[in-house]
N, C-alpha and C. Protein backbone atom coordinates (compact mmCIF):
# COMPACT_ATOMS: atom_id res chain seq x y z
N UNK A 1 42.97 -155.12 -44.33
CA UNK A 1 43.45 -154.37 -43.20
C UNK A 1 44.94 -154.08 -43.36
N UNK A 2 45.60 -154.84 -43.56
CA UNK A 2 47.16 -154.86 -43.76
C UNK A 2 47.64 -153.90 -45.42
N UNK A 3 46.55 -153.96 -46.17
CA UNK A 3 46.84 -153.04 -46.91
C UNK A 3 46.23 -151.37 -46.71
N UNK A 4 45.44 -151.82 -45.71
CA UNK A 4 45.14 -150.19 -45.65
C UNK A 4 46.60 -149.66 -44.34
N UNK A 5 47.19 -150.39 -43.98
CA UNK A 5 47.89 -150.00 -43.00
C UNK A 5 49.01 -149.73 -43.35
N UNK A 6 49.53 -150.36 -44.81
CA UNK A 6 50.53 -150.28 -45.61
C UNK A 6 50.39 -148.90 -46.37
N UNK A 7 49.44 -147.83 -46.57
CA UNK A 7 48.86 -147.03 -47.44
C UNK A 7 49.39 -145.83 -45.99
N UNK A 8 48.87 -145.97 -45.21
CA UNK A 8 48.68 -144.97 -43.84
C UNK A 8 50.05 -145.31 -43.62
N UNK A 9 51.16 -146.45 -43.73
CA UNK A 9 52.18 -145.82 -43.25
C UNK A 9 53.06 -144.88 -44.18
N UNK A 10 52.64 -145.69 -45.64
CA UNK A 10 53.82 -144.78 -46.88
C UNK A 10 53.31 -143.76 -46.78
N UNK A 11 51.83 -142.78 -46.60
CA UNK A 11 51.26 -141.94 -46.89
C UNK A 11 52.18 -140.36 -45.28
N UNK A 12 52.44 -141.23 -44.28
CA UNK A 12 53.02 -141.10 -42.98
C UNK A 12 54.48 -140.35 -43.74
N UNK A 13 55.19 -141.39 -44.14
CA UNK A 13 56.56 -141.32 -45.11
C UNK A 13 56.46 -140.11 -45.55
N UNK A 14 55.69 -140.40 -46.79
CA UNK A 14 55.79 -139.08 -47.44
C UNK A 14 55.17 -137.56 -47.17
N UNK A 15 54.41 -137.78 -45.92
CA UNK A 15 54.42 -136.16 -45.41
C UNK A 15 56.12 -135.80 -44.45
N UNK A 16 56.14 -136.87 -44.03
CA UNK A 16 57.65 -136.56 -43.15
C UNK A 16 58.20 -135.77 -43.96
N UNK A 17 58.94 -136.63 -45.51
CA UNK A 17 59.27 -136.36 -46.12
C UNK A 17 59.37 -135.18 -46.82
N UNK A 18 58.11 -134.86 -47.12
CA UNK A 18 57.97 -133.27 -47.49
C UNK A 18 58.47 -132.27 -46.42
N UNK A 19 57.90 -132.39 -45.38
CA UNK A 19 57.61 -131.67 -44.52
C UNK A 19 59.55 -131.27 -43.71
N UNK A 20 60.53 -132.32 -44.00
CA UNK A 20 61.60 -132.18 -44.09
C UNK A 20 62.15 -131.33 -45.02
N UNK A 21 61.79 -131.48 -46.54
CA UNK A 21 62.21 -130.64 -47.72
C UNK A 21 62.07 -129.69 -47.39
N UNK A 22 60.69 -129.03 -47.01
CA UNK A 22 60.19 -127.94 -46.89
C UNK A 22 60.62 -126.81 -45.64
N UNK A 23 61.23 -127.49 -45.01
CA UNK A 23 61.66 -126.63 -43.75
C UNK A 23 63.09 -126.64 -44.15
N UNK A 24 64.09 -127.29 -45.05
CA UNK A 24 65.21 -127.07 -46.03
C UNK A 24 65.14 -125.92 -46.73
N UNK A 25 64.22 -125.73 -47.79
CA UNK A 25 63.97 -124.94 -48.58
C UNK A 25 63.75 -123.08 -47.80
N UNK A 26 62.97 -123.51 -46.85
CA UNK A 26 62.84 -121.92 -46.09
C UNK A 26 64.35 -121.51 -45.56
N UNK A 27 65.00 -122.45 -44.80
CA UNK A 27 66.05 -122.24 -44.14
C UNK A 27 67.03 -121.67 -45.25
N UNK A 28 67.16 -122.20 -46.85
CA UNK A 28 67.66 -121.90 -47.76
C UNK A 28 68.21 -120.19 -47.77
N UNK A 29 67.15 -119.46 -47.62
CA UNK A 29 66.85 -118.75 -47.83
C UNK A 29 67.67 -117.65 -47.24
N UNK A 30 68.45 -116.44 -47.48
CA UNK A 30 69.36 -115.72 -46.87
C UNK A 30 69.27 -114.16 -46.94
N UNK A 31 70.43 -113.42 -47.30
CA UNK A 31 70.97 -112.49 -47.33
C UNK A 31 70.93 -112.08 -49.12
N UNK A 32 71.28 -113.18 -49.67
CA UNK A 32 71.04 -113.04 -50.64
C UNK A 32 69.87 -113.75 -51.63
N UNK A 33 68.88 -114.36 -50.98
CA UNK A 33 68.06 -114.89 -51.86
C UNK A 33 68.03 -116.16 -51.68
N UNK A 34 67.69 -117.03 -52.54
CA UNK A 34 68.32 -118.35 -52.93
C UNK A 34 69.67 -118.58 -53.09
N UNK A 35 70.34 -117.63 -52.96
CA UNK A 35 72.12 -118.18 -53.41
C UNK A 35 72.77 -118.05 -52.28
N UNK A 36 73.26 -118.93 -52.03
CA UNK A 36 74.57 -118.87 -50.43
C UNK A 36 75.37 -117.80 -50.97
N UNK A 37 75.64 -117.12 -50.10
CA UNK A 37 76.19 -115.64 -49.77
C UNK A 37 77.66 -116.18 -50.29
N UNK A 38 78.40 -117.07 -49.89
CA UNK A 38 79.92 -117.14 -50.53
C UNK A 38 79.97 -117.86 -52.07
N UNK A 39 78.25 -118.21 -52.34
CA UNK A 39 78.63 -118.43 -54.41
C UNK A 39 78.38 -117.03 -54.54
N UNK A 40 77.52 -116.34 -53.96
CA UNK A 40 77.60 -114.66 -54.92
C UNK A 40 78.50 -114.23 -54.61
N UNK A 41 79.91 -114.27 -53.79
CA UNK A 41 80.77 -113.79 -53.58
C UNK A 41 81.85 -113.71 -54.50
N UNK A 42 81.41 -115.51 -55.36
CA UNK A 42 82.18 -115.74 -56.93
C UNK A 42 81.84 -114.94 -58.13
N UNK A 43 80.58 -113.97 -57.79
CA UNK A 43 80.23 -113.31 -58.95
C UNK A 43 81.07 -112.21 -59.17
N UNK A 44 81.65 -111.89 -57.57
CA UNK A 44 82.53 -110.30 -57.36
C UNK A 44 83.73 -110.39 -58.24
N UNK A 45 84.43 -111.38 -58.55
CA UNK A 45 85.71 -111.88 -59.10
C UNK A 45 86.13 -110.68 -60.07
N UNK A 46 85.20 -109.99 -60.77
CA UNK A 46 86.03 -109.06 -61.13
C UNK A 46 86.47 -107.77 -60.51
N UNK A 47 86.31 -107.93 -59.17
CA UNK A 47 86.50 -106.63 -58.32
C UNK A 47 87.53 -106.97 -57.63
N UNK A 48 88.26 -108.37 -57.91
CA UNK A 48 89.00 -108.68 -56.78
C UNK A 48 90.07 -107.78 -56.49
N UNK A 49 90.94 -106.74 -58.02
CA UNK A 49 92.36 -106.03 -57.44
C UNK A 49 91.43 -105.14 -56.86
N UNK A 50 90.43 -104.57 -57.20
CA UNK A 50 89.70 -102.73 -56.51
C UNK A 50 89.17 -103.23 -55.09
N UNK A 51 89.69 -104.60 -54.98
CA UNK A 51 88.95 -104.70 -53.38
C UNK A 51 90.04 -104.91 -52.40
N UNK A 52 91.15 -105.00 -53.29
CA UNK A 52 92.54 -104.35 -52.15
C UNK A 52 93.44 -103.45 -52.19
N UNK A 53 92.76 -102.54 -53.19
CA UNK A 53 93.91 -101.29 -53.52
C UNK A 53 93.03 -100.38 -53.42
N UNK A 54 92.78 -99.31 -52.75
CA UNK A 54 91.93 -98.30 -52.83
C UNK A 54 92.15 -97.41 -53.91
N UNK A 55 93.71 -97.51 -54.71
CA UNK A 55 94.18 -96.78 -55.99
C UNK A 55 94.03 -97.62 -57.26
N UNK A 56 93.36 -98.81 -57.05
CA UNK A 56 93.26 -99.42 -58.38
C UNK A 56 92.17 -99.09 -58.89
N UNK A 57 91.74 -99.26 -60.05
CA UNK A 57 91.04 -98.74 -61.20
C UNK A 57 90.16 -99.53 -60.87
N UNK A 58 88.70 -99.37 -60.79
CA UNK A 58 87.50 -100.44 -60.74
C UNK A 58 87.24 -100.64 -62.38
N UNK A 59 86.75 -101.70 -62.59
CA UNK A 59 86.29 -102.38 -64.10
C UNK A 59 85.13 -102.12 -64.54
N UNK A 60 84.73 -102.21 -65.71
CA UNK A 60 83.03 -102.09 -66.04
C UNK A 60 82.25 -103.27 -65.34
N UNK A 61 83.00 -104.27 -65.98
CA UNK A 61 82.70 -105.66 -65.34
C UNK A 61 82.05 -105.92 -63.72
N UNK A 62 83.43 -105.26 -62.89
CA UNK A 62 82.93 -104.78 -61.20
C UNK A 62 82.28 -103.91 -60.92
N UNK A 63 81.51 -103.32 -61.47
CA UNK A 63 80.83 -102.18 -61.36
C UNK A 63 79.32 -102.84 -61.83
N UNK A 64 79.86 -103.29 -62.63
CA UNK A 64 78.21 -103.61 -63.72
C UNK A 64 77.61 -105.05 -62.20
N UNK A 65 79.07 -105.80 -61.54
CA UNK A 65 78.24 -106.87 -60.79
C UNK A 65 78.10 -106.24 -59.25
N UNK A 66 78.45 -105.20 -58.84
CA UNK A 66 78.29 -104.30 -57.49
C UNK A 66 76.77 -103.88 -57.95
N UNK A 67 76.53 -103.60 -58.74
CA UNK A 67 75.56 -102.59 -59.24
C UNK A 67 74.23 -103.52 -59.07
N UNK A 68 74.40 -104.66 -59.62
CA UNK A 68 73.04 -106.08 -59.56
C UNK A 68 73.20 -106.27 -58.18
N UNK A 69 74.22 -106.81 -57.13
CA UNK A 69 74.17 -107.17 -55.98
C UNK A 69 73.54 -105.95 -55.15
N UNK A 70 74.38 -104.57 -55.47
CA UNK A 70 73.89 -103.78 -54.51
C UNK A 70 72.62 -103.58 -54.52
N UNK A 71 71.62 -103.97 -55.00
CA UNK A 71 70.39 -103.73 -55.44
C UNK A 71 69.92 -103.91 -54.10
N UNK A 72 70.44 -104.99 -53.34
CA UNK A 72 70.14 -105.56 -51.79
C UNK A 72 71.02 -105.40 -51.35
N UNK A 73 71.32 -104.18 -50.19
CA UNK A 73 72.42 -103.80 -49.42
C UNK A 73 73.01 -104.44 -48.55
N UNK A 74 71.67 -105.73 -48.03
CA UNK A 74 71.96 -106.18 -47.01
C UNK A 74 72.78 -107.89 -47.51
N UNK A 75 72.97 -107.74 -48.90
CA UNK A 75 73.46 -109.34 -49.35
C UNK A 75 74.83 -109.02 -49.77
N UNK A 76 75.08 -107.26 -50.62
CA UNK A 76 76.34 -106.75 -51.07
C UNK A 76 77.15 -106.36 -49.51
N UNK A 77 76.73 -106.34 -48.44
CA UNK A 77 77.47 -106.14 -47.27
C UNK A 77 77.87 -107.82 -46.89
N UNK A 78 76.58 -108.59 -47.03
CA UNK A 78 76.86 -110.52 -46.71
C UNK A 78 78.39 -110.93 -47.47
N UNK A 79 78.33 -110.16 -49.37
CA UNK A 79 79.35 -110.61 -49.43
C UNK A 79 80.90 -110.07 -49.12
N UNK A 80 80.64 -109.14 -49.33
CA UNK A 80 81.93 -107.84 -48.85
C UNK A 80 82.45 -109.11 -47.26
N UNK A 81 81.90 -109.13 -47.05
CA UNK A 81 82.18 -109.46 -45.21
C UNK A 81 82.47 -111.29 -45.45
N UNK A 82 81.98 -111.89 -46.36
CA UNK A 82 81.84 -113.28 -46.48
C UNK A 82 83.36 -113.89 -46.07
N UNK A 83 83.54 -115.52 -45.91
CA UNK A 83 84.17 -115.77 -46.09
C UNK A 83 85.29 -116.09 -46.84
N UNK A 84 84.54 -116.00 -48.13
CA UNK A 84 84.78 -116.29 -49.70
C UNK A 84 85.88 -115.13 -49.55
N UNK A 85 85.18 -114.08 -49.41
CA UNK A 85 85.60 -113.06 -49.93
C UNK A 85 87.24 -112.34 -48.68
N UNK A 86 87.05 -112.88 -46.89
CA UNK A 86 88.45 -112.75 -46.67
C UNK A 86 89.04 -113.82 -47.21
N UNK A 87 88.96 -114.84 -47.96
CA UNK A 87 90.25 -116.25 -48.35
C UNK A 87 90.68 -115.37 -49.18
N UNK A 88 90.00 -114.45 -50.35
CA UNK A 88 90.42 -113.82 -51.77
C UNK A 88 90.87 -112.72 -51.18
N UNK A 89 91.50 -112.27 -50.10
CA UNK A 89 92.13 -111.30 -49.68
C UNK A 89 91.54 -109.68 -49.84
N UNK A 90 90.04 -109.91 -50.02
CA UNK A 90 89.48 -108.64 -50.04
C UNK A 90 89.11 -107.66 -48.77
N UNK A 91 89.93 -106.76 -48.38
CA UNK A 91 90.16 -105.70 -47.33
C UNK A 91 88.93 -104.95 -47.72
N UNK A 92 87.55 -105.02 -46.30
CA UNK A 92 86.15 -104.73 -46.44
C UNK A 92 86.28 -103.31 -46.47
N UNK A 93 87.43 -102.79 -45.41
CA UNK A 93 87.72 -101.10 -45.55
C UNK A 93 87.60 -100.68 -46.96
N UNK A 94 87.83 -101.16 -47.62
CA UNK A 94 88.82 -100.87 -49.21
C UNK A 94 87.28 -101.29 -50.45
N UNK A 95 86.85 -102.58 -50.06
CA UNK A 95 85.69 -102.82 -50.76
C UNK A 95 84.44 -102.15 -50.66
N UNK A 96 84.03 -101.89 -49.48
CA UNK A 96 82.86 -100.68 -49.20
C UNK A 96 82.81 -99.46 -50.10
N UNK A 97 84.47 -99.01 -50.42
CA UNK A 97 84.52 -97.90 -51.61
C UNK A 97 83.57 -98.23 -52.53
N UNK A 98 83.98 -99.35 -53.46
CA UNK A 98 83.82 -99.69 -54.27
C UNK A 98 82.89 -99.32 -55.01
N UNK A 99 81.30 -99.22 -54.45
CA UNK A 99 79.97 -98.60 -55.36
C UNK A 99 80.28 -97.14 -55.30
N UNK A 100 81.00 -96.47 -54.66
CA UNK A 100 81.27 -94.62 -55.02
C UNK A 100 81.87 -94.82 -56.15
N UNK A 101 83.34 -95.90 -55.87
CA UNK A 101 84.16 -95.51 -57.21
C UNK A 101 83.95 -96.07 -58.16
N UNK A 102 82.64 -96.44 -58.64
CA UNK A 102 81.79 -96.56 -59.33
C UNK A 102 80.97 -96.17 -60.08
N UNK A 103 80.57 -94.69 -59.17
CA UNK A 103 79.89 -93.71 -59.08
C UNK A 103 78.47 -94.17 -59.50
N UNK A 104 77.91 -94.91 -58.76
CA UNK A 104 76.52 -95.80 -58.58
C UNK A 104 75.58 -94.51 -58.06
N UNK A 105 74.92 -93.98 -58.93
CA UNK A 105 74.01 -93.14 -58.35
C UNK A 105 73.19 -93.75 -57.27
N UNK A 106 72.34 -94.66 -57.31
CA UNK A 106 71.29 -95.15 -55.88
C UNK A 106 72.22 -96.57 -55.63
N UNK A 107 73.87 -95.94 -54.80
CA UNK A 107 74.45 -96.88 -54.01
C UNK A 107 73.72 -96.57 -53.00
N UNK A 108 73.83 -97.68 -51.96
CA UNK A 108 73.37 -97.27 -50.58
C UNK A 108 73.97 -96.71 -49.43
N UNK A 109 74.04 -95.33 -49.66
CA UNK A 109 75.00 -94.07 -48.97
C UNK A 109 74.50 -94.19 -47.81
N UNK A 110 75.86 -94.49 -46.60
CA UNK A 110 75.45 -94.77 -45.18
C UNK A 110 74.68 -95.92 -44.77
N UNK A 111 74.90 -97.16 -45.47
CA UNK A 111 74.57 -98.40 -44.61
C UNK A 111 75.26 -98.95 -44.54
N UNK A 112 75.06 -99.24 -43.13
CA UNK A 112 75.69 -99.96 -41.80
C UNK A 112 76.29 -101.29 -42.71
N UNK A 113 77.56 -101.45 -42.33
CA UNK A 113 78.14 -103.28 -42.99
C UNK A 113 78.97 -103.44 -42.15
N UNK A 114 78.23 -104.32 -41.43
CA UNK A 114 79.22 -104.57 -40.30
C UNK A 114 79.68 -103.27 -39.37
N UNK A 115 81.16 -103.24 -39.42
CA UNK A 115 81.58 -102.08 -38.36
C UNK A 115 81.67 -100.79 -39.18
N UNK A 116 81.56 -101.49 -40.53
CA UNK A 116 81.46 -100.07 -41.84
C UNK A 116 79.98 -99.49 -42.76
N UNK A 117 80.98 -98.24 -42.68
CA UNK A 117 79.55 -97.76 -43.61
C UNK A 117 79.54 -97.85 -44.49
N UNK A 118 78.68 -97.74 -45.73
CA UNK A 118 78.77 -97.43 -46.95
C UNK A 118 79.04 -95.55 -47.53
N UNK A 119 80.29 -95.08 -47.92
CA UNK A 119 80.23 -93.73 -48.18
C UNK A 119 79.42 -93.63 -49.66
């Protein structure tokens, strides 16, 4: 008896257990995927001068990682807007350019980011 009761409680345990992970794992889940919106914000790093000079030169580099993010408009607006991204002094007015001056054929022309659009 005492070992079947010992079985029914670890067996108790380990659904908790899961059942904790598992409601972790969904919550995980964002704007951008599996990745918290301010680590993909570390991927932008090479856009950082074209994301405060509207006259600076964008890179292949920032272009080539606008281009993978923008794929999901709604995770390349998560980071534009992130926190990450006001500490690194990136002006969202100025970064929204960024996939034109790029010249990203299927940027996402006219979505909403925040109080900005995408031109």
């Amino acid at each position: 008896m005492e070992i079947t009761m010992m079985k029914c409680l670890g067996l108790c345990v380990l659904l908790v257990v899961l059942g904790v992970t598992g409601v972790e794992v969904v919550d995980g889940a964002g704007e951008c995927g599996n990745v918290p919106v301010n680590r993909m914000a570390f991927r932008m790093a090479p856009c950082a001068a074209a994301s405060q000079d509207p006259e600076a030169q964008v890179s292949a580099s920032c272009c080539s990682a606008v281009q993978k993010i923008g794929k999901s408009p709604t995770c390349l607006c998560a980071v534009m807007l992130s926190d990450t991204a006001k500490s690194a002094g990136v002006k969202p007015e100025v970064a929204i350019t960024i996939p034109k001056r790029c010249n990203l054929a299927d940027r996402p022309v006219g979505y909403k980011c925040g109080s900005y659009t995408l031109p």
